[in-house]
C-alpha atoms as a PDB file:
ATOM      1  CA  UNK A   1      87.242 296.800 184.053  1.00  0.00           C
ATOM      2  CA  UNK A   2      88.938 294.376 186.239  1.00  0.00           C
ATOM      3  CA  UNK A   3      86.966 290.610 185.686  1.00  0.00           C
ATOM      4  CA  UNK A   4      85.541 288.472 188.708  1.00  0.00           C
ATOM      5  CA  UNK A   5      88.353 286.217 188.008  1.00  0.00           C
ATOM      6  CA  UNK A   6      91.278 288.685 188.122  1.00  0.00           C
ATOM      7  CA  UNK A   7      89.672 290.058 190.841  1.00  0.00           C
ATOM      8  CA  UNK A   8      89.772 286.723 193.271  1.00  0.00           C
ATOM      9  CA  UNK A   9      93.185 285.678 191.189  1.00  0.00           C
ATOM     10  CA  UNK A  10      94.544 288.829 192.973  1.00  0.00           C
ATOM     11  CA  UNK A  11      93.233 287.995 196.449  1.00  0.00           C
ATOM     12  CA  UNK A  12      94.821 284.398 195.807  1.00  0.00           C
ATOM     13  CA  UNK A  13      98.151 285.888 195.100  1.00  0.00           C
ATOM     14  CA  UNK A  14      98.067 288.707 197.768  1.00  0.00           C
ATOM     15  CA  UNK A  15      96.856 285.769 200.669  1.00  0.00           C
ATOM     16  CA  UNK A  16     100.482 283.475 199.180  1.00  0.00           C
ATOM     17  CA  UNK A  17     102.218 286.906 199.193  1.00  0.00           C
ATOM     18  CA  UNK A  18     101.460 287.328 203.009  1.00  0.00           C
ATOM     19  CA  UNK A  19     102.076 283.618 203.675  1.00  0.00           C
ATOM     20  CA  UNK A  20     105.289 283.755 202.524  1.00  0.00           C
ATOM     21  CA  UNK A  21     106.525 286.905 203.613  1.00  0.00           C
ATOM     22  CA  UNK A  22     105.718 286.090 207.037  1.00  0.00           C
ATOM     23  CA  UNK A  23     106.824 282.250 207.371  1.00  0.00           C
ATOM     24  CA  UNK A  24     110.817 281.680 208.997  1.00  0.00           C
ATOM     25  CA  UNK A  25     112.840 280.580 205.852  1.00  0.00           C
ATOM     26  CA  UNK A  26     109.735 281.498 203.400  1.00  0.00           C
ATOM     27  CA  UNK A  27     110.255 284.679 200.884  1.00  0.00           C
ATOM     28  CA  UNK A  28     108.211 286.138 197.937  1.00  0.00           C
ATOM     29  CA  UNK A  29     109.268 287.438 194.752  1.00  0.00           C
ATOM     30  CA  UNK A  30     108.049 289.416 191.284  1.00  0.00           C
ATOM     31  CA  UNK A  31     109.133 289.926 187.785  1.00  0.00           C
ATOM     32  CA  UNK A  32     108.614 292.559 185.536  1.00  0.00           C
ATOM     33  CA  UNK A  33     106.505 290.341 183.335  1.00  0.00           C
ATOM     34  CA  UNK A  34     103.910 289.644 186.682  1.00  0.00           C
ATOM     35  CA  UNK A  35     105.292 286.057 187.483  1.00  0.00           C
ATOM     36  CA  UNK A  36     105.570 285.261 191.032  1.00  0.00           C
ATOM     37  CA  UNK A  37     107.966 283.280 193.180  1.00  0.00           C
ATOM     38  CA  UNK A  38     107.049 282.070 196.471  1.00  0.00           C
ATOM     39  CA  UNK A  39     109.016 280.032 198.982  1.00  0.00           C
ATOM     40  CA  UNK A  40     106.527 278.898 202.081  1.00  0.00           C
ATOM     41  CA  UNK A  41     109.391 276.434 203.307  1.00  0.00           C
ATOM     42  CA  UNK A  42     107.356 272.927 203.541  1.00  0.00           C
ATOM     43  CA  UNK A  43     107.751 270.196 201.763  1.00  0.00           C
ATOM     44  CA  UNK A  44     104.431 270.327 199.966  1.00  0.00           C
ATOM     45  CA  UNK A  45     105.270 270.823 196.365  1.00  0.00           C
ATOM     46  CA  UNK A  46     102.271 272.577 195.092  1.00  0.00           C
ATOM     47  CA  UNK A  47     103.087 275.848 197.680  1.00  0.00           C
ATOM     48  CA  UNK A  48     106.375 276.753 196.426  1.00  0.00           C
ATOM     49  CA  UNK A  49     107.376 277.775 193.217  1.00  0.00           C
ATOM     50  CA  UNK A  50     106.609 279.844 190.304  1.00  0.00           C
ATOM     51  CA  UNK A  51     103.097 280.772 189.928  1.00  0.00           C
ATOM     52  CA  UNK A  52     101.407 283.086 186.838  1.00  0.00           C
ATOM     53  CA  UNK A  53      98.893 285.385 187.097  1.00  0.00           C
ATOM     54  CA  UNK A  54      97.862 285.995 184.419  1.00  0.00           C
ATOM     55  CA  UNK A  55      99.176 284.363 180.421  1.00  0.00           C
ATOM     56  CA  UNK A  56     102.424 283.227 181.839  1.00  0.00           C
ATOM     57  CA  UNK A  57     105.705 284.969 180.469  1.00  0.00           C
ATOM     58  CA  UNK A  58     107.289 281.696 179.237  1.00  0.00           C
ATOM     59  CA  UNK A  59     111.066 283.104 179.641  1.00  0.00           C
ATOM     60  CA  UNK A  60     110.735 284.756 182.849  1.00  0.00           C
ATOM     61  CA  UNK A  61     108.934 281.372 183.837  1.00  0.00           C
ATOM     62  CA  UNK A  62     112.474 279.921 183.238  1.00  0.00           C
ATOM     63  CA  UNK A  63     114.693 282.216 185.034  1.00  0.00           C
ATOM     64  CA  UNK A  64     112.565 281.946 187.859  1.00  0.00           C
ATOM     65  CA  UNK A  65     112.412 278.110 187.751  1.00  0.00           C
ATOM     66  CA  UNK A  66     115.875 277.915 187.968  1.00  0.00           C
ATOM     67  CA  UNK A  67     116.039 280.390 190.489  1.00  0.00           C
ATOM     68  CA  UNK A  68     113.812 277.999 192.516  1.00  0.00           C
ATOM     69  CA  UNK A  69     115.438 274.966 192.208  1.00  0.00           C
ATOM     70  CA  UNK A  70     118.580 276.858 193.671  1.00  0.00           C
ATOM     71  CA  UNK A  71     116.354 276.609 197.316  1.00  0.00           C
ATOM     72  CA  UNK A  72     116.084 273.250 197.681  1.00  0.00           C
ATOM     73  CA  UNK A  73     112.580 272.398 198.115  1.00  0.00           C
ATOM     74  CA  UNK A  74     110.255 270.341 196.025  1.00  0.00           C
ATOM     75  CA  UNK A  75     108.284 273.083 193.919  1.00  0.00           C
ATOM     76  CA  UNK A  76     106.071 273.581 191.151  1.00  0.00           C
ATOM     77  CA  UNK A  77     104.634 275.627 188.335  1.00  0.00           C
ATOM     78  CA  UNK A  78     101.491 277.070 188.045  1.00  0.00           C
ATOM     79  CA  UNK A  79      99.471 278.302 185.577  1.00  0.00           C
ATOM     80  CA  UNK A  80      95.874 279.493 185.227  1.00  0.00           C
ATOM     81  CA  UNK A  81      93.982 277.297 182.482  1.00  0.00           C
ATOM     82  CA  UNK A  82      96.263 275.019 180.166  1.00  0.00           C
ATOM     83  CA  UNK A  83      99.913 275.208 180.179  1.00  0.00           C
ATOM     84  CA  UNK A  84     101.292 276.447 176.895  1.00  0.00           C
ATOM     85  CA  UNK A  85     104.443 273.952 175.411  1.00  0.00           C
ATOM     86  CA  UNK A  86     106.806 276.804 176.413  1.00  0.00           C
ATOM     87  CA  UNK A  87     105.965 276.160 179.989  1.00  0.00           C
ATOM     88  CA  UNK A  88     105.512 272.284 179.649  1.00  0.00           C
ATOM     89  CA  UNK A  89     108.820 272.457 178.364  1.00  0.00           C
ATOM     90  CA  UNK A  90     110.402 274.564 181.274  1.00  0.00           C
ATOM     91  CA  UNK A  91     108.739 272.327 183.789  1.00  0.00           C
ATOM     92  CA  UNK A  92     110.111 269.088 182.162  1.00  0.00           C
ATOM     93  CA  UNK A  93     114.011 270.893 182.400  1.00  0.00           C
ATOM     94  CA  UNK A  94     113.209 270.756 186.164  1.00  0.00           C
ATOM     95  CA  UNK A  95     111.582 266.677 186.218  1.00  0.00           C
ATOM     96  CA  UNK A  96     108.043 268.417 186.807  1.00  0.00           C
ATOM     97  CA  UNK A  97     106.380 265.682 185.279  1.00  0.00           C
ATOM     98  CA  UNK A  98     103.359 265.397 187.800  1.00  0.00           C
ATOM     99  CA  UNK A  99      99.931 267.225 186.983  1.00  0.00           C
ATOM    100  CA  UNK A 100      96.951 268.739 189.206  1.00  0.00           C
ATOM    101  CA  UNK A 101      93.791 270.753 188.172  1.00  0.00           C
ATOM    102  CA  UNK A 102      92.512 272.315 191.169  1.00  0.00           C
ATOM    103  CA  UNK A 103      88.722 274.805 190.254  1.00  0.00           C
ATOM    104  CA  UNK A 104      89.390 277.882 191.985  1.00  0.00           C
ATOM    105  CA  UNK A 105      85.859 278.814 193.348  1.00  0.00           C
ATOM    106  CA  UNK A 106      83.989 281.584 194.539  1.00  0.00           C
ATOM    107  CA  UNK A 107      80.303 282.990 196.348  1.00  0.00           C
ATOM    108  CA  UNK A 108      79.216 286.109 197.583  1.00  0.00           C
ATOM    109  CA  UNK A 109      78.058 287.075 200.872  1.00  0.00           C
ATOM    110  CA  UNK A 110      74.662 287.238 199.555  1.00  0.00           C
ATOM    111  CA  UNK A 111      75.041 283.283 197.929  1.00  0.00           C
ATOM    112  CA  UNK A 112      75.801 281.140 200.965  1.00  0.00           C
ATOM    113  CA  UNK A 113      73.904 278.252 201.893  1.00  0.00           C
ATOM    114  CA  UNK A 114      74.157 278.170 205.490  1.00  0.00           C
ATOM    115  CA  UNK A 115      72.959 274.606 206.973  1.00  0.00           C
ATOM    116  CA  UNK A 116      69.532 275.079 208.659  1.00  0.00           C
ATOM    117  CA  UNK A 117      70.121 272.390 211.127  1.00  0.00           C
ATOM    118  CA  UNK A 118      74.103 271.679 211.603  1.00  0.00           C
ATOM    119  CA  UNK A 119      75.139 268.198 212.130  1.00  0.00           C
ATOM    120  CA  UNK A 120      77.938 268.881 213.544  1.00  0.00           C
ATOM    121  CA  UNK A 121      78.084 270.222 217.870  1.00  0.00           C
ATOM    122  CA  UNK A 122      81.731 270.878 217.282  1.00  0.00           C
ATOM    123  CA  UNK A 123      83.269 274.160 218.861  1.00  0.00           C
ATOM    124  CA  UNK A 124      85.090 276.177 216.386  1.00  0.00           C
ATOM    125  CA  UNK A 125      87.854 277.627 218.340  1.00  0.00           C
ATOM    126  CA  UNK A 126      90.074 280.630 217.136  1.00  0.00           C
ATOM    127  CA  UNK A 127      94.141 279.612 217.172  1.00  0.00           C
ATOM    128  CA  UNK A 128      96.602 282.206 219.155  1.00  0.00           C
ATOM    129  CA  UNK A 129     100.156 282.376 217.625  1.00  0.00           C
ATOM    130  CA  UNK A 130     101.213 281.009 220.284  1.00  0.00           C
ATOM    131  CA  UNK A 131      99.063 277.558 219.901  1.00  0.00           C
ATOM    132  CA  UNK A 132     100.501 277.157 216.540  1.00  0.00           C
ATOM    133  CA  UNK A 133     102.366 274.011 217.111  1.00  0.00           C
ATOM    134  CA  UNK A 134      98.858 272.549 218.094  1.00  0.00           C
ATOM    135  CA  UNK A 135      97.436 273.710 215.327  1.00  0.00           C
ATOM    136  CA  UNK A 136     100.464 272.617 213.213  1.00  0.00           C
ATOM    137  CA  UNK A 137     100.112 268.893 214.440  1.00  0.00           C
ATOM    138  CA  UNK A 138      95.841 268.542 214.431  1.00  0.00           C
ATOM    139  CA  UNK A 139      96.666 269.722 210.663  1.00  0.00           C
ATOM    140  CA  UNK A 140      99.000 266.389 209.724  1.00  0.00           C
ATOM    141  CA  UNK A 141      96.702 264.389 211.400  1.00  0.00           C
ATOM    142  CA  UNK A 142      93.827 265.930 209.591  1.00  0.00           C
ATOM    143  CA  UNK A 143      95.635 265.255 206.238  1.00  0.00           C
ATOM    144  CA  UNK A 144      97.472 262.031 207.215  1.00  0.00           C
ATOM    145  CA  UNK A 145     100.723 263.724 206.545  1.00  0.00           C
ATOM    146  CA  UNK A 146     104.112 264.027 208.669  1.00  0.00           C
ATOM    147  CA  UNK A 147     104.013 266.975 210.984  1.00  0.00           C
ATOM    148  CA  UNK A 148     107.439 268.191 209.409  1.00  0.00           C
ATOM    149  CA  UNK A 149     106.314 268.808 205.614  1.00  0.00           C
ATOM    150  CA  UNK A 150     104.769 272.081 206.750  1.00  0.00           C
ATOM    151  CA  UNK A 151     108.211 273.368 208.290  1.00  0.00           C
ATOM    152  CA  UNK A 152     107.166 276.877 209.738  1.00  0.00           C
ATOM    153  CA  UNK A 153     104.353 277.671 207.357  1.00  0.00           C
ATOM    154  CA  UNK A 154     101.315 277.348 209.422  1.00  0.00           C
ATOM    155  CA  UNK A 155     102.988 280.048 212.165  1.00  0.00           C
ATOM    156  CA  UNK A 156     103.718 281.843 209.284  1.00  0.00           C
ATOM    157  CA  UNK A 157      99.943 281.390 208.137  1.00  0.00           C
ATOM    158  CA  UNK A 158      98.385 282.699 211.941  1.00  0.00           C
ATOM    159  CA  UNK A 159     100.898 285.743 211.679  1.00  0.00           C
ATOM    160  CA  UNK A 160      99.667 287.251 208.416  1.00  0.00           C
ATOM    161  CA  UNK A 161      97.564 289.689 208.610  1.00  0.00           C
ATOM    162  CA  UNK A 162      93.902 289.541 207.886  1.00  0.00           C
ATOM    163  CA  UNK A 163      94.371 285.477 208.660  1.00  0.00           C
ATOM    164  CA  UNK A 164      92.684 283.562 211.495  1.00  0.00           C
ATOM    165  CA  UNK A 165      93.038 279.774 212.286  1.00  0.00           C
ATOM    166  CA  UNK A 166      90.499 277.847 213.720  1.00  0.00           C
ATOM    167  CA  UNK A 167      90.520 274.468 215.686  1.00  0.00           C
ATOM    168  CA  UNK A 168      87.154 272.508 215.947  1.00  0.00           C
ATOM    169  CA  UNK A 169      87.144 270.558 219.157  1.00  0.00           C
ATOM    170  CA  UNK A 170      84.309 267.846 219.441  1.00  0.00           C
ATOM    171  CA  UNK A 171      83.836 266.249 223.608  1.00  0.00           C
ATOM    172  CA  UNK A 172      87.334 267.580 223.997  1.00  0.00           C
ATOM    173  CA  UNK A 173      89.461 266.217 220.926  1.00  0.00           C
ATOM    174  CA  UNK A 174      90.579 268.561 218.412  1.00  0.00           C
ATOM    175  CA  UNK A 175      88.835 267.415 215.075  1.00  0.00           C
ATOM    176  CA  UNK A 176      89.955 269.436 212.515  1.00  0.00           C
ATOM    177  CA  UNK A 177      91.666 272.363 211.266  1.00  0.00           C
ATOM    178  CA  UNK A 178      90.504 275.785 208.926  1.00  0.00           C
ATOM    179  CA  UNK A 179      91.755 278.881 208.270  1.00  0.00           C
ATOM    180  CA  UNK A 180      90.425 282.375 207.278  1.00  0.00           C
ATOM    181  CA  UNK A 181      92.071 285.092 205.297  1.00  0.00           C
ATOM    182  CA  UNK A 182      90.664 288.473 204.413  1.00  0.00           C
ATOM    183  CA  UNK A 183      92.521 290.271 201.622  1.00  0.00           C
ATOM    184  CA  UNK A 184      90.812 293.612 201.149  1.00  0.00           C
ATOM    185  CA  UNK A 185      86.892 292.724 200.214  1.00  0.00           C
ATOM    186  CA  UNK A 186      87.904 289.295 199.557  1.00  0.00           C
ATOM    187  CA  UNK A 187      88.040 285.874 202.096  1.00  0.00           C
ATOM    188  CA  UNK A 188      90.432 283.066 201.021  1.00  0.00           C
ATOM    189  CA  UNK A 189      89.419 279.559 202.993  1.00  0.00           C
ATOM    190  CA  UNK A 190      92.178 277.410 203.367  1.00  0.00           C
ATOM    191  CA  UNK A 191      93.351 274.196 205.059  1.00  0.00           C
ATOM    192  CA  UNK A 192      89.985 273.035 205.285  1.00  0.00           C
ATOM    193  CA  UNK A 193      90.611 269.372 207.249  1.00  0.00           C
ATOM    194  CA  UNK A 194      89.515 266.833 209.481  1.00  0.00           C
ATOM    195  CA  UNK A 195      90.954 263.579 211.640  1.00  0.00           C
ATOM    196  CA  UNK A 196      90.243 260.270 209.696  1.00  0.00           C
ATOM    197  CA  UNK A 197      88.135 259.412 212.556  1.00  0.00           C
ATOM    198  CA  UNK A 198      86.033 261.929 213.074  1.00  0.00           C
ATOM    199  CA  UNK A 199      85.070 262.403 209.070  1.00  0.00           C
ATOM    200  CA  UNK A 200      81.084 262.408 207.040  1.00  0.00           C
ATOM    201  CA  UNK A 201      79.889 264.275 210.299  1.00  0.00           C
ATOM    202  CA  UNK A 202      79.911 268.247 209.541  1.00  0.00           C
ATOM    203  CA  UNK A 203      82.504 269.048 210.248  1.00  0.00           C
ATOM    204  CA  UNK A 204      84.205 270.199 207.646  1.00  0.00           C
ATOM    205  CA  UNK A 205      80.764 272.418 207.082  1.00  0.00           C
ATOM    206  CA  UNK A 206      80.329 273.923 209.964  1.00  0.00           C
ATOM    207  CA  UNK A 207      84.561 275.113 210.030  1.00  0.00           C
ATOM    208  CA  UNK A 208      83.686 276.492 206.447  1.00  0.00           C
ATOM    209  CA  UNK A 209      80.451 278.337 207.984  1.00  0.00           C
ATOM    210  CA  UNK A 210      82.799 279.874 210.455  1.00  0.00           C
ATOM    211  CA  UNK A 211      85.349 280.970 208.690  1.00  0.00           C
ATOM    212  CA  UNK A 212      82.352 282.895 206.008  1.00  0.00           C
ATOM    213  CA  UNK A 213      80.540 284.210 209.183  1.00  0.00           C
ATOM    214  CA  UNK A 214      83.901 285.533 210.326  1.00  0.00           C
ATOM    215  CA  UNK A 215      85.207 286.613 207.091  1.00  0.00           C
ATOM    216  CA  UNK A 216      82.014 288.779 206.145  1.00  0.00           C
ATOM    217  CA  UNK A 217      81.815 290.314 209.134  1.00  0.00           C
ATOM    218  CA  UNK A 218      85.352 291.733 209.421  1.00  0.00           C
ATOM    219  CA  UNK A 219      84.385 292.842 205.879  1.00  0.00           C
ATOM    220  CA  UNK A 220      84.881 290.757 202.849  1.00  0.00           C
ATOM    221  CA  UNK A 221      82.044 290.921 200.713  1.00  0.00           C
ATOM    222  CA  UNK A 222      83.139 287.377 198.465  1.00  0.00           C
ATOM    223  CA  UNK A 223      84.710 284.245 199.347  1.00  0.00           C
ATOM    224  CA  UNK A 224      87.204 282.089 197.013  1.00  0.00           C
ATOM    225  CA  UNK A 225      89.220 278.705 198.059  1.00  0.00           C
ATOM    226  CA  UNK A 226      90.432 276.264 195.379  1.00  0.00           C
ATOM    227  CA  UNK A 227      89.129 272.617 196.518  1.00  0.00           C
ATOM    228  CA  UNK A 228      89.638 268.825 195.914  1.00  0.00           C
ATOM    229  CA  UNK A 229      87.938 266.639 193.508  1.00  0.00           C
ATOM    230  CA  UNK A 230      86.450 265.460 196.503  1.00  0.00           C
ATOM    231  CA  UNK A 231      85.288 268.378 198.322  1.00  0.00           C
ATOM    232  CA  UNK A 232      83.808 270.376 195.743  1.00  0.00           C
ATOM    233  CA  UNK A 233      79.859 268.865 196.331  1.00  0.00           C
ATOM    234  CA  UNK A 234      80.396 270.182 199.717  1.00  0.00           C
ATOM    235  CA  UNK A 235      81.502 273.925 198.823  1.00  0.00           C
ATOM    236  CA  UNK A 236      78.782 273.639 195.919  1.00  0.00           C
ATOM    237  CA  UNK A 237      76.203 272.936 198.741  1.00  0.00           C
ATOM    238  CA  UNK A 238      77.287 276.109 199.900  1.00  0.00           C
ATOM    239  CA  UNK A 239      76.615 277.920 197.605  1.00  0.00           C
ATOM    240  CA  UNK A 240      80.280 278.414 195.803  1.00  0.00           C
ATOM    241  CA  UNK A 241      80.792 277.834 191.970  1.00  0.00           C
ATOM    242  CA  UNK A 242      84.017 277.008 189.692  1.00  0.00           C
ATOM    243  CA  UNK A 243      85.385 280.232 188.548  1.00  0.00           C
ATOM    244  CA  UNK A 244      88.199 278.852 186.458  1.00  0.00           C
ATOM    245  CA  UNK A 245      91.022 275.782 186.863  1.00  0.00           C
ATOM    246  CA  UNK A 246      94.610 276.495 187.724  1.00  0.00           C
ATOM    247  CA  UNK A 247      97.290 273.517 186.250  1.00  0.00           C
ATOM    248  CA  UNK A 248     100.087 272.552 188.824  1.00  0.00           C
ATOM    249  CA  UNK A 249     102.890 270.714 187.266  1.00  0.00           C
ATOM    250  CA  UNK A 250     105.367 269.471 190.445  1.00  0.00           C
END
């Protein structure tokens, strides 16, 4: 029988799977020994490169490293847990000195803390394909970052399917940025942001409370995301708990 955590690692991978596939520039690929290769085409390190599953297959972890580098974009590897020295090893070959521990986290339909009285009176608007430069640029501002390191990922993001983006507009300024994406009975919450000065007033909550409402009603039964150091007392207000942690070395 397939384990909770297998079960959202799966979702995880089938959400960067459709990211990928369906950004300009972006491409996915698998080995035989389940390691994954994903080119999103940004510039942000930790959503390109060779991701594991499951216990990673240190030599196909090499191949596809190298395969990587051949792209040209800053990458990483990724591996659920602790890296073993065989990967530690590959990643230094390739100057992937850097760490991050991100908890992936989950909560069931049934396990949500919705806020009783919502401080934020922000309207969560859904994004059109077509409004995905707006949504591309209230994104960098939302995490103080140049419009260009997300290349063509976030159109690639509202084209996917199962994924919805959301703006939150407060007395006419956009605010902040989320996104939805249902993978079978499963809801992945991503790019979870908001402008510097508009921060500490819900609305980070209430974009999260929209993108569950959503998410369970189109059909997914549990919700996963992998959060910040600094966000995590917010999703654990909501109800979600650490699952696991994944290693990044970029």
């Amino acid at each position: 029988m397939t384990s909770e955590n297998d079960q959202v690692t799966a979702a995880w991978f089938d959400v960067m799977h459709a990211f990928a596939v369906h950004t300009t520039g972006g491409r996915s690929e698998s080995g035989p020994g389940g390691t994954w290769l994903f080119v999103t085409a940004n510039d942000i390190s930790l959503e390109n490169g060779v991701f594991s599953p499951g216990p990673p297959d240190e030599a196909e972890v090499a191949v596809m490293a190298r395969r990587m580098a051949g792209f040209g974009w800053d990458f990483c590897l990724q591996v659920r847990g602790e890296p073993t020295p065989g990967i530690l090893r590959v990643a230094a070959d390739h100057g992937l000195h850097e760490r991050e521990v991100l908890p992936l986290m989950t909560c069931s339909a049934a396990g949500v803390r919705y806020a009783t009285a919502p401080r934020s009176t922000a309207a969560i608007n859904v994004v059109k394909v077509t409004e995905a430069e707006h949504y591309a640029v209230t994104m960098a501002a939302a995490f103080e970052a140049p419009r260009e390191v997300f290349g063509a990922l976030l159109e690639g993001e509202l084209k996917a399917n199962g994924c919805t983006g959301y703006i939150a507009v407060h007395d006419g300024v956009a605010v902040g940025t989320g996104l939805g994406a249902v993978s079978g009975d499963q809801l992945g919450i991503y790019n979870i942001g908001t402008l510097p000065d508009h921060r500490h007033r819900g609305h980070g909550r209430a974009m999260s409370e929209r993108i569950l409402r959503d998410g369970f009603a189109a059909g997914a039964t549990r919700a996963f995301l992998q959060s910040s150091t600094e966000a995590v007392p917010l999703y654990e207000s909501l109800g979600f708990r650490t699952l696991e942690t994944w290693t990044y070395l970029y």
